[in-house]
Protein backbone atom coordinates (compact mmCIF):
# COMPACT_ATOMS: atom_id res chain seq x y z
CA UNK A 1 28.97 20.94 -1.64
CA UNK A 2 32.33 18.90 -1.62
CA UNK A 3 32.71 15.02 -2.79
CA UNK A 4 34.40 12.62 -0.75
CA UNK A 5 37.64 12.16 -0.94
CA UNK A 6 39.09 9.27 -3.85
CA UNK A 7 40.38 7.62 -0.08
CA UNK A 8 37.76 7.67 2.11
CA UNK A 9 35.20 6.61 -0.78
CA UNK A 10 37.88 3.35 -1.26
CA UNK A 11 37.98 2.96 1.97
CA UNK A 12 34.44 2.83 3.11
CA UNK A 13 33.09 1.02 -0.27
CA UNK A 14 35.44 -1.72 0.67
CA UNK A 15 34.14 -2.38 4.50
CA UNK A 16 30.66 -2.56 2.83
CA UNK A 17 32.02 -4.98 0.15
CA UNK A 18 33.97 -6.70 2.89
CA UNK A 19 30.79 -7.11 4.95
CA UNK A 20 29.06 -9.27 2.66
CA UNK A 21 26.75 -6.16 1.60
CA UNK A 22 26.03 -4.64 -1.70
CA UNK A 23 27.67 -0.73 -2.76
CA UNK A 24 24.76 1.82 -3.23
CA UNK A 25 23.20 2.30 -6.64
CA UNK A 26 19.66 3.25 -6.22
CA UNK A 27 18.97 6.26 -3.19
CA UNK A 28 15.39 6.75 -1.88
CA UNK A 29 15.32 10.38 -0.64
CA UNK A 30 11.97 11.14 1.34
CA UNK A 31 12.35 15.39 0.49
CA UNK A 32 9.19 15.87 3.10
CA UNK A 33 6.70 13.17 4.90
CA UNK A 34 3.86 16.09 3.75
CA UNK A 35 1.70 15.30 1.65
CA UNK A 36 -1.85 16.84 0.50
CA UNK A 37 -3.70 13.64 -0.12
CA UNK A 38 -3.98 10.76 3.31
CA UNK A 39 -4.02 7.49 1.05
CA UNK A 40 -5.68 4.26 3.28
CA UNK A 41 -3.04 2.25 2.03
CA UNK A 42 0.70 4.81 3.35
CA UNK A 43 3.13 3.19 4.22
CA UNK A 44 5.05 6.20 5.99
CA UNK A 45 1.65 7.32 7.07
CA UNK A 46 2.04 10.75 5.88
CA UNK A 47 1.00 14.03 7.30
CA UNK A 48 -0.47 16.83 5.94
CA UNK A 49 2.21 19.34 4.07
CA UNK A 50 0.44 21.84 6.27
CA UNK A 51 2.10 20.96 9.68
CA UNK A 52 4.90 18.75 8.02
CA UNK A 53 8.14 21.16 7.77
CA UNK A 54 10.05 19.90 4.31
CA UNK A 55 13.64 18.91 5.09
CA UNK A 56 15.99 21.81 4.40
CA UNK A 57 17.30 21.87 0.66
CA UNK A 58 21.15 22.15 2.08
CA UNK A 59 20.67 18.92 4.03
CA UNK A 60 19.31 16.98 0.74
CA UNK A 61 21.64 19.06 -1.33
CA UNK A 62 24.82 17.20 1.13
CA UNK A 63 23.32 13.61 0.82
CA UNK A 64 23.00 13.64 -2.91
CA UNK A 65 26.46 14.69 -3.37
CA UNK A 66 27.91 12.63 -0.75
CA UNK A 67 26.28 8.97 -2.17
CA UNK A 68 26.58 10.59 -5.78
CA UNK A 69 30.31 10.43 -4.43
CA UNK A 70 30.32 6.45 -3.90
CA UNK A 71 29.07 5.28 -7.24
CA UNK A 72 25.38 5.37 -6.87
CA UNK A 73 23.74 5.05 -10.58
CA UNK A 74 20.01 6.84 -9.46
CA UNK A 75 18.71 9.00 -6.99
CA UNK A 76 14.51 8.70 -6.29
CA UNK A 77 13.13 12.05 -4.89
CA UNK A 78 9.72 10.40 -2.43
CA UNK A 79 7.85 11.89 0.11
CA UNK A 80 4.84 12.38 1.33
CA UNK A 81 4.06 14.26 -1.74
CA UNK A 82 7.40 15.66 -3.54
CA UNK A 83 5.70 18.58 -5.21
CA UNK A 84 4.86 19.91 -1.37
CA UNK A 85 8.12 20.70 -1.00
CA UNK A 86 8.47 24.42 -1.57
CA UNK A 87 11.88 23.75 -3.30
CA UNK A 88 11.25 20.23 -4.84
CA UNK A 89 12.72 22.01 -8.19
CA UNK A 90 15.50 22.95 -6.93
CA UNK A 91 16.36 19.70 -5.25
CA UNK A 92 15.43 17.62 -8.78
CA UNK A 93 17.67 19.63 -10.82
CA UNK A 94 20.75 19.79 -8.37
CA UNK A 95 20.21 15.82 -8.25
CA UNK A 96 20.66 16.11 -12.03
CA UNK A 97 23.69 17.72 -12.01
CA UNK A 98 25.48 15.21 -10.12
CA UNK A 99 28.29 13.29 -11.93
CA UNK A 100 28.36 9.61 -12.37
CA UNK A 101 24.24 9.79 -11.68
CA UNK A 102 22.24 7.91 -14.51
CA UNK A 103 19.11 9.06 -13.57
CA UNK A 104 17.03 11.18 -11.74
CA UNK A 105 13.78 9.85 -10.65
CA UNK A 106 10.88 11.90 -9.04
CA UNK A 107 7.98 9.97 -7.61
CA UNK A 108 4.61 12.22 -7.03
CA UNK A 109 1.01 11.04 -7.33
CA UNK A 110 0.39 13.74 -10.38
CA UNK A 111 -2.64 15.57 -8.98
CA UNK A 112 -0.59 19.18 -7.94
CA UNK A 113 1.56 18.46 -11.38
CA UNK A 114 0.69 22.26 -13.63
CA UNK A 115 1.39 23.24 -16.97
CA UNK A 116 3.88 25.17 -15.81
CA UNK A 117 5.55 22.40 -13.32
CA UNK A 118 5.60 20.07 -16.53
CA UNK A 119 7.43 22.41 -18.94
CA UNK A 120 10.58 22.89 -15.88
CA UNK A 121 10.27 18.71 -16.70
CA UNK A 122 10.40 18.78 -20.16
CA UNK A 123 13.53 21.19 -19.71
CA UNK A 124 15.79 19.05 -17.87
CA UNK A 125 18.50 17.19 -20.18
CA UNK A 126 21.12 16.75 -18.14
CA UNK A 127 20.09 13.28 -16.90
CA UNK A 128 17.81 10.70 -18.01
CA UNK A 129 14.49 12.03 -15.82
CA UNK A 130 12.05 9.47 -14.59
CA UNK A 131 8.64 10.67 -13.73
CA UNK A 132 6.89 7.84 -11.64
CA UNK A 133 3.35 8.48 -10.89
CA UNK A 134 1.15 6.30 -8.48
CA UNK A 135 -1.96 4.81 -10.00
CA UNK A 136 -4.21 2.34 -7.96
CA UNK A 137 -6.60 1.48 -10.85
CA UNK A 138 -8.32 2.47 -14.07
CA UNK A 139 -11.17 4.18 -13.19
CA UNK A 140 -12.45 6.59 -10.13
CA UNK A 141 -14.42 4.30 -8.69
CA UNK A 142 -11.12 1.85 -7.30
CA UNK A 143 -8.65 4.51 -7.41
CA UNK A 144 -10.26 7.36 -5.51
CA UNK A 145 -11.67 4.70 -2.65
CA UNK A 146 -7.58 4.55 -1.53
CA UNK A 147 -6.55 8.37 -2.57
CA UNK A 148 -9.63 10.13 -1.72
CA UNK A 149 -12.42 11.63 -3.98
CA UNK A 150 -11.88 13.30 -7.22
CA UNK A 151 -7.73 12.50 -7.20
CA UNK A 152 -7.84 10.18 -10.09
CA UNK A 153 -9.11 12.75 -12.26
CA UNK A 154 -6.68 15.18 -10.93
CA UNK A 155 -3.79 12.60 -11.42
CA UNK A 156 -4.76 11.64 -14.80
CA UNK A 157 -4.76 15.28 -16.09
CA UNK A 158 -1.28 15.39 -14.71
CA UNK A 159 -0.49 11.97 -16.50
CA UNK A 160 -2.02 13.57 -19.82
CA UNK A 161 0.22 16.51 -19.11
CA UNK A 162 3.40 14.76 -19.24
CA UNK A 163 2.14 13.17 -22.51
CA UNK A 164 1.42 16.30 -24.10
CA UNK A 165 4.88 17.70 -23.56
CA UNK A 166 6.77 14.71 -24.94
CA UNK A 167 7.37 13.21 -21.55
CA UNK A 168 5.24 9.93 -21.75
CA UNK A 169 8.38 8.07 -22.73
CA UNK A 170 9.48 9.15 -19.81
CA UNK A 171 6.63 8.45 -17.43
CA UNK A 172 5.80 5.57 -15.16
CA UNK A 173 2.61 4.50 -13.67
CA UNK A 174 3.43 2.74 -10.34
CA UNK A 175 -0.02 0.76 -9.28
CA UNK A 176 -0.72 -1.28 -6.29
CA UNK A 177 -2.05 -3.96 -6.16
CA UNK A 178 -5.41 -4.81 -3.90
CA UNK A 179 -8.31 -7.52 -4.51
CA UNK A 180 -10.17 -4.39 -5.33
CA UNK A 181 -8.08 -3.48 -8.32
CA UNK A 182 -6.00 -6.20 -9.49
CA UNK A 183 -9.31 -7.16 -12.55
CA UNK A 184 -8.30 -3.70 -13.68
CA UNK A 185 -5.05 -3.93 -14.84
CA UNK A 186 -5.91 -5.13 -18.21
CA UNK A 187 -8.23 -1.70 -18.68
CA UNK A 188 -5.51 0.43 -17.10
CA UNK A 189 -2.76 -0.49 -19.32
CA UNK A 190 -4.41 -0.17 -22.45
CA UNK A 191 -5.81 3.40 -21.21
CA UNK A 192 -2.01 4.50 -20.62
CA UNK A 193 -0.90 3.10 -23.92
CA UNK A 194 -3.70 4.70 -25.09
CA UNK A 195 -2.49 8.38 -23.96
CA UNK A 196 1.34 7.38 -24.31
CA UNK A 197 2.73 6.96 -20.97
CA UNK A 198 5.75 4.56 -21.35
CA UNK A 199 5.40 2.37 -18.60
CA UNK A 200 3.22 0.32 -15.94
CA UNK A 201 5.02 -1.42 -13.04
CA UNK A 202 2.83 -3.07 -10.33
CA UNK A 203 3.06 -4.16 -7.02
CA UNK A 204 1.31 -6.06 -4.06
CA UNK A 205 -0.10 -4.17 -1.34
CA UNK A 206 2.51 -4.34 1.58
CA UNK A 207 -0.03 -4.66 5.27
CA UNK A 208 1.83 -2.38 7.35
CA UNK A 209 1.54 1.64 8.06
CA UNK A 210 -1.89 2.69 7.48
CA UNK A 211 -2.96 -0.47 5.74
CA UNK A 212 -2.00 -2.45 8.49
CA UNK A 213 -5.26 -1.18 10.37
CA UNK A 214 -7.49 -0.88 7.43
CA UNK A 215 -9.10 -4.42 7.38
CA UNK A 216 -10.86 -3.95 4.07
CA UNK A 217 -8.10 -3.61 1.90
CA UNK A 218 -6.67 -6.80 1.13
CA UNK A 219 -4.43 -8.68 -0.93
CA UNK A 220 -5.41 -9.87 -4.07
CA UNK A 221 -6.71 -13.90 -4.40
CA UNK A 222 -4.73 -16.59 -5.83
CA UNK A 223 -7.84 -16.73 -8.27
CA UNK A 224 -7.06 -13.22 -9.27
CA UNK A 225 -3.92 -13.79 -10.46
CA UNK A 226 -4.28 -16.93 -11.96
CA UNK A 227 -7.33 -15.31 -14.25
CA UNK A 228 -4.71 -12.73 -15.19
CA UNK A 229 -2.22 -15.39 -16.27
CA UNK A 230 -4.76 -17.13 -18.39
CA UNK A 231 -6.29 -13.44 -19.92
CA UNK A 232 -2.38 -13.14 -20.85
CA UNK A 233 -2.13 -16.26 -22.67
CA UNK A 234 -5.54 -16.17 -24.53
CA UNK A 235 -5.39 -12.06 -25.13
CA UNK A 236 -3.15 -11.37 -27.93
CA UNK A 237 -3.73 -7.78 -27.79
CA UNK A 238 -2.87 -7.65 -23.89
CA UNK A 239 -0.16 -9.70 -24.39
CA UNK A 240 1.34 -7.49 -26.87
CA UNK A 241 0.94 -4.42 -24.80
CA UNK A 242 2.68 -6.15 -21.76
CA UNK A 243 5.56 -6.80 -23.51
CA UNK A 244 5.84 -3.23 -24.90
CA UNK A 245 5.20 -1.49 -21.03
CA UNK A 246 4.51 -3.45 -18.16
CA UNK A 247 6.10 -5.52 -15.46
CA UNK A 248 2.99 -6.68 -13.50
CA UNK A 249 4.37 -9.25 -10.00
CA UNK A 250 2.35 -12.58 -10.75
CA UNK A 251 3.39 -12.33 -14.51
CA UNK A 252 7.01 -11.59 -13.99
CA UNK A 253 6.96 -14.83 -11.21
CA UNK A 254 5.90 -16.87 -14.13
CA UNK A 255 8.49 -16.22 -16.58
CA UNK A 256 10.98 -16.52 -13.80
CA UNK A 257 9.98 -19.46 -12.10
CA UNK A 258 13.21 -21.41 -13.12
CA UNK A 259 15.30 -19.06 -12.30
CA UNK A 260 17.37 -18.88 -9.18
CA UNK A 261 16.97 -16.06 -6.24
CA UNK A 262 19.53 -13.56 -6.33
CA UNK A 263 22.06 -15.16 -3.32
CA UNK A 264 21.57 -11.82 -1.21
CA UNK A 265 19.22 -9.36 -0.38
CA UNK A 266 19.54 -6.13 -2.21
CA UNK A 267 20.40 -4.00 1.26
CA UNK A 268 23.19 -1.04 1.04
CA UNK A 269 22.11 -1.10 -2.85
CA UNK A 270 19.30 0.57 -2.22
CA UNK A 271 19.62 2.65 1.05
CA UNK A 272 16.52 5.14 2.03
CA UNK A 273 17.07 7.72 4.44
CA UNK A 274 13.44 9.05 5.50
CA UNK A 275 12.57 13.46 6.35
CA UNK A 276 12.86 12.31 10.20
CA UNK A 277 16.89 11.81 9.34
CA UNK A 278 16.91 7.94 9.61
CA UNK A 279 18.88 5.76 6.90
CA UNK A 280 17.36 2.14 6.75
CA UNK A 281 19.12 -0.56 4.42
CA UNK A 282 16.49 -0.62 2.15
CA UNK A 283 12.71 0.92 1.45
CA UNK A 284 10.89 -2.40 2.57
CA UNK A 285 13.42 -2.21 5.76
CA UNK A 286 12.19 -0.02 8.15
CA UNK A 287 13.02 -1.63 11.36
CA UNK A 288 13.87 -0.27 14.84
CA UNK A 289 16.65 -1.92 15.03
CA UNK A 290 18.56 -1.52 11.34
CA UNK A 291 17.61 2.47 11.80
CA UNK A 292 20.66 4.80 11.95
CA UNK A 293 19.95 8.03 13.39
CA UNK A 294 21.04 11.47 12.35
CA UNK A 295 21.36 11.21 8.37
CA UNK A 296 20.37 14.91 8.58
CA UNK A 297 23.50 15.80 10.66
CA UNK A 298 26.03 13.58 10.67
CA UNK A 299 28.54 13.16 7.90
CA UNK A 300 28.04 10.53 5.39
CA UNK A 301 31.27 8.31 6.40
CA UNK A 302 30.05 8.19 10.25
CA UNK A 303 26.82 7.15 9.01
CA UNK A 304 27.88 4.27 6.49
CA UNK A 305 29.98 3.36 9.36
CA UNK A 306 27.32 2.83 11.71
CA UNK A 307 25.20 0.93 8.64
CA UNK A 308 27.84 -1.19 7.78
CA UNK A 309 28.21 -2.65 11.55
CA UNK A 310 23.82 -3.01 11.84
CA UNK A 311 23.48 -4.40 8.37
CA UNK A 312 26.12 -6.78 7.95
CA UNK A 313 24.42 -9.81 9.43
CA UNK A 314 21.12 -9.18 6.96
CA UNK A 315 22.79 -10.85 3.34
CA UNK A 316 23.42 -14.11 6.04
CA UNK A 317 20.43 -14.22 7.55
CA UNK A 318 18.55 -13.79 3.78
CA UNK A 319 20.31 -17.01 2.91
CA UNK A 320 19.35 -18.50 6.12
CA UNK A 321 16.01 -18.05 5.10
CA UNK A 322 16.14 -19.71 1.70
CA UNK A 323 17.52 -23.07 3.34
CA UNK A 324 15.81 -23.05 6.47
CA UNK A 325 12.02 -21.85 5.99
CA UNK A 326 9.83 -25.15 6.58
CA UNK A 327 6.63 -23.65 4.04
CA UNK A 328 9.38 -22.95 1.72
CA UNK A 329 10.95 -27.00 1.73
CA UNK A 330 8.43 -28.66 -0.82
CA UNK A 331 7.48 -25.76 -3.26
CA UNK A 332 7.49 -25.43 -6.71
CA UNK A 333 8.97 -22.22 -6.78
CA UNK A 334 11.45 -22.39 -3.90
CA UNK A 335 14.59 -21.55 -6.53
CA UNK A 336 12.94 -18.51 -7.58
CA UNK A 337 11.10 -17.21 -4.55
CA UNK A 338 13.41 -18.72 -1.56
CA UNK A 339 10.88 -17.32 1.27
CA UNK A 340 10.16 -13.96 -0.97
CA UNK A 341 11.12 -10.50 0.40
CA UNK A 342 12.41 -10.40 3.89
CA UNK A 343 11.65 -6.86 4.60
CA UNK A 344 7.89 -7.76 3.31
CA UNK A 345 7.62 -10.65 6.12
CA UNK A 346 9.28 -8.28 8.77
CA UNK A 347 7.09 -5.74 7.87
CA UNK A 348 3.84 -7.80 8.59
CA UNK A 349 4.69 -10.25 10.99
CA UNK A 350 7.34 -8.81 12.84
CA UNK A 351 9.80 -11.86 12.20
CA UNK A 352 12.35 -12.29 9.55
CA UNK A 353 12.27 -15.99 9.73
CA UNK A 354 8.37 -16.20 7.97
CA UNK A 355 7.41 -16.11 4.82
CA UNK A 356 6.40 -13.14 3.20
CA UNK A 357 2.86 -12.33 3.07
CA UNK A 358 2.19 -13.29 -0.95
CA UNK A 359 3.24 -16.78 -0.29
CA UNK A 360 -0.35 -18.14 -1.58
CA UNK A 361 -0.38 -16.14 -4.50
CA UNK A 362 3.21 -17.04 -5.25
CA UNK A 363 2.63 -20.49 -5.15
CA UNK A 364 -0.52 -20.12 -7.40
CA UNK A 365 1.33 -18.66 -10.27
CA UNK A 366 4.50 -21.36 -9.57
CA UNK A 367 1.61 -24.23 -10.12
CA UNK A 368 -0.36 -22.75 -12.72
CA UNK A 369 -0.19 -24.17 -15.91
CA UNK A 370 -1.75 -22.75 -19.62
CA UNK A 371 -5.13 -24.57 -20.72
């Protein structure tokens, strides 16, 4: 594996800056689109590890060290399921080798995580090691209804795993939220707290892959999330824990509501290049038309020079949609939110000029006020 020369990383990190887009810092490498579970709400609508060939370890091996190359600060290992890979290992601690790299994050949903598997974690030192485990609610009954029977038990033995071998610190609980689940997150934080994982993060269902044709998973209400605002501000005990672990959407909109929207969209900071070979701008931009072809095979510069020419219109058209959006003109939170995530309202209406899909519940927690 070389690294790009100091000339040709100048080079190409300025025609990204010069385009108006961001230099990566975060990569999302899918390692395989296998997986052993078929989660209702996939976005990649994974396939079964079985059929799915991994991508080969000396392809993965050349696109960590070429973006390690241009300054990125964190590489995220995805899938499909991660731990399908025959040589996931092997790929996690290469990525921790890498120079400049702050962290090394793998992202699995825990239930093929062994005693064995969890001690190789606890080895690693080299980088700071994120394990990020998917979570969709606190008990079987919610979670298992997305990920199939019996996998919350399976994935919170693997959570009490990393726990047990001084990794909880480490470990974060990535939940989605559905009107199914969203009541639970009260329960399900104090049950990780309880075992000592480190973190919670949630996020709203996104209607598109698998979820886009599965009509009984929805959002959560506007109702649900203003209850959880007002359980925050009556619950001392919740309130407490939040601030200690979590960083749950409606709450975080609160507490930022006066805040302005960051002036461009995040793309080229966080490319994604998926196991079929295609680099997209961003994980929540999967479009036709932004896809560049070939990530397996071609060499990094070719490809960022192909990205730079699609993506260099998208930080415009982001601001076009703060200004321009008529739902968008006479809300409360149009400073913070400025039309939401543009990838989100591509993703599930097909148009980038549309408001994302959580507009209601955005505009519930911008109005709501404490009793």
């Amino acid at each position: 594996m070389t690294h790009m020369n100091p000339s040709t990383r100048e080079h190409l990190l300025g025609g990204i800056r010069k385009a108006g887009l961001k230099p990566p810092k975060v990569l999302t490498l899918m390692i395989t689109n296998g997986c052993n579970l078929k989660c209702r709400h996939c976005w990649p609508e994974s396939l079964s590890h079985e059929v799915f060939l991994p991508v080969p370890v000396q392809v993965l091996k050349r696109l960590i060290t070429g973006f390690s190359g241009l300054g990125l600060e964190e590489v995220c290992l995805t899938g499909g399921e991660p731990l399908t890979h025959p040589d996931w290992l092997e790929v996690l601690r290469f990525s921790c080798r890498q120079e400049g790299l702050k962290r090394v994050r793998l992202q699995t949903n825990a239930t093929l995580l062994t005693e064995k598997d969890v001690k190789h974690l606890a080895a690693i030192t080299e980088k700071e090691l994120i394990i990020q485990v998917s979570l969709e609610g606190a008990t079987s009954r919610t979670h298992d209804r997305m990920r199939g029977r019996g996998n919350f038990k399976r994935a919170f033995r693997g959570l009490e795993r990393l726990a047990a071998a001084g990794l909880g610190g480490q470990t974060v609980v990535a939940f989605t939220e559905t009107h199914s689940n969203c009541d639970e997150l009260p329960r399900l934080l104090k049950r990780l707290d309880d075992i000592g994982v480190g973190r919670l993060l949630s996020g709203t269902l996104v209607q598109a892959g698998r979820a886009g044709r599965t009509r009984d998973l929805q959002l959560p209400t506007p109702d649900q999330y203003r209850a959880l605002l007002d359980f925050y501000h009556r619950d001392n005990a919740f309130r407490k824990r939040y601030h200690k672990m979590a960083n749950i959407a409606c709450l975080e909109w609160w507490f930022g509501k006066a805040d302005s929207a960051s002036e461009n969209c995040a793309c080229f900071e966080m490319p994604y290049v998926t196991a079929d070979g295609v680099l997209y701008p961003c994980i929540m931009l999967p479009a036709t038309h932004l896809a560049v072809q070939n990530a397996h095979e071609e060499p990094l510069e070719a490809l960022l020079t192909k990205a730079v020419s699609l993506w260099s219109g998208l930080p415009a058209l982001n601001r076009r949609r703060s200004v321009e959006l008529e739902p968008c003109k006479a809300c409360s939170g149009k400073q913070h939110c400025a039309g939401g995530c543009m990838g989100r309202a591509h993703a599930t209406t097909g148009d980038f000029m549309s408001v994302e899909d959580r507009c209601a519940l955005r505009k519930a927690v911008y109005e709501w006020e404490p009793k």
